[in-house]
Protein backbone atom coordinates (compact mmCIF):
# COMPACT_ATOMS: atom_id res chain seq x y z
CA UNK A 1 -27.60 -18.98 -3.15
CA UNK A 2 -25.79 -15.58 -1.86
CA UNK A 3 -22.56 -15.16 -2.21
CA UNK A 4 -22.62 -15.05 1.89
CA UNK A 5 -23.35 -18.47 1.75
CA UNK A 6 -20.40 -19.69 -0.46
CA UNK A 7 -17.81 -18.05 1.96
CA UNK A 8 -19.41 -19.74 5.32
CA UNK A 9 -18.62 -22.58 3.53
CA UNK A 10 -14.70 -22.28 2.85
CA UNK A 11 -13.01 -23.45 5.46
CA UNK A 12 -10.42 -21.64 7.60
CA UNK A 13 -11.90 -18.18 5.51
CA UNK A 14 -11.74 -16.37 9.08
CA UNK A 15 -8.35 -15.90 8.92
CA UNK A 16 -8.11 -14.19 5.61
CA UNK A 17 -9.56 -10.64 7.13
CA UNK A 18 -7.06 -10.75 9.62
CA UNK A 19 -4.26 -11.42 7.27
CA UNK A 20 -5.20 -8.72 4.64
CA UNK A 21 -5.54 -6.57 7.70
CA UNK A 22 -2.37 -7.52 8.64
CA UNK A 23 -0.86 -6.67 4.93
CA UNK A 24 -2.02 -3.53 4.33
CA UNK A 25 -0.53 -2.37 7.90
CA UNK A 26 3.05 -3.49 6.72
CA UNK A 27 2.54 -2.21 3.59
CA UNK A 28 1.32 0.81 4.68
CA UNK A 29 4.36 1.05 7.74
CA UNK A 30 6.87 0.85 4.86
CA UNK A 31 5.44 2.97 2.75
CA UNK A 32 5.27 5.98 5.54
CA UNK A 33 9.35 5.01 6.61
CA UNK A 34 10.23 5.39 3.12
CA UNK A 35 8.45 9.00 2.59
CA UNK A 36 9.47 10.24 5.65
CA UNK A 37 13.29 9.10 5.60
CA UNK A 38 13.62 11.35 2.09
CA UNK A 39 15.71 13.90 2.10
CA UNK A 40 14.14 17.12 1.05
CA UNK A 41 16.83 17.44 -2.15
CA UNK A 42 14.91 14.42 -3.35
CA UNK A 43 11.41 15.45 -2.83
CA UNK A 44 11.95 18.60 -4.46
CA UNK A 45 13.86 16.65 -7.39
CA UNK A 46 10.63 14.22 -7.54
CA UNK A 47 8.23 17.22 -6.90
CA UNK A 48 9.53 18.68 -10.23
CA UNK A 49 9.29 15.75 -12.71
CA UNK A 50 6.34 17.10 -14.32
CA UNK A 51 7.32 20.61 -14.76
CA UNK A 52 11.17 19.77 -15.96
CA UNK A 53 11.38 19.58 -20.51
CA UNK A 54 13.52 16.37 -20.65
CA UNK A 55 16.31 17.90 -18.76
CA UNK A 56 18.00 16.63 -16.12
């Protein structure tokens, strides 16, 4: 048997596409508000993590 055939046979597994689709929107959305809403002292701070030697 595929593995087509064992999700025909859950029922009510329509509505899962939708509500991942659904998730990953919001998620997404939120993650794009929080970016852009930095304020460029803190995306230069963040930018420079890797370079800084423990320092603050």
């Amino acid at each position: 048997m595929k593995f087509r055939n064992y999700l025909t046979s859950i029922e009510g597994i329509s509505a899962y596409p939708l509500f991942t689709l659904i998730l990953f929107m919001l998620i997404f959305v939120l993650a794009s508000i929080l970016i852009f809403s930095k304020s460029k002292k803190t995306i230069d701070h963040i930018k420079n993590i890797p370079l800084e030697d423990g320092q603050e």
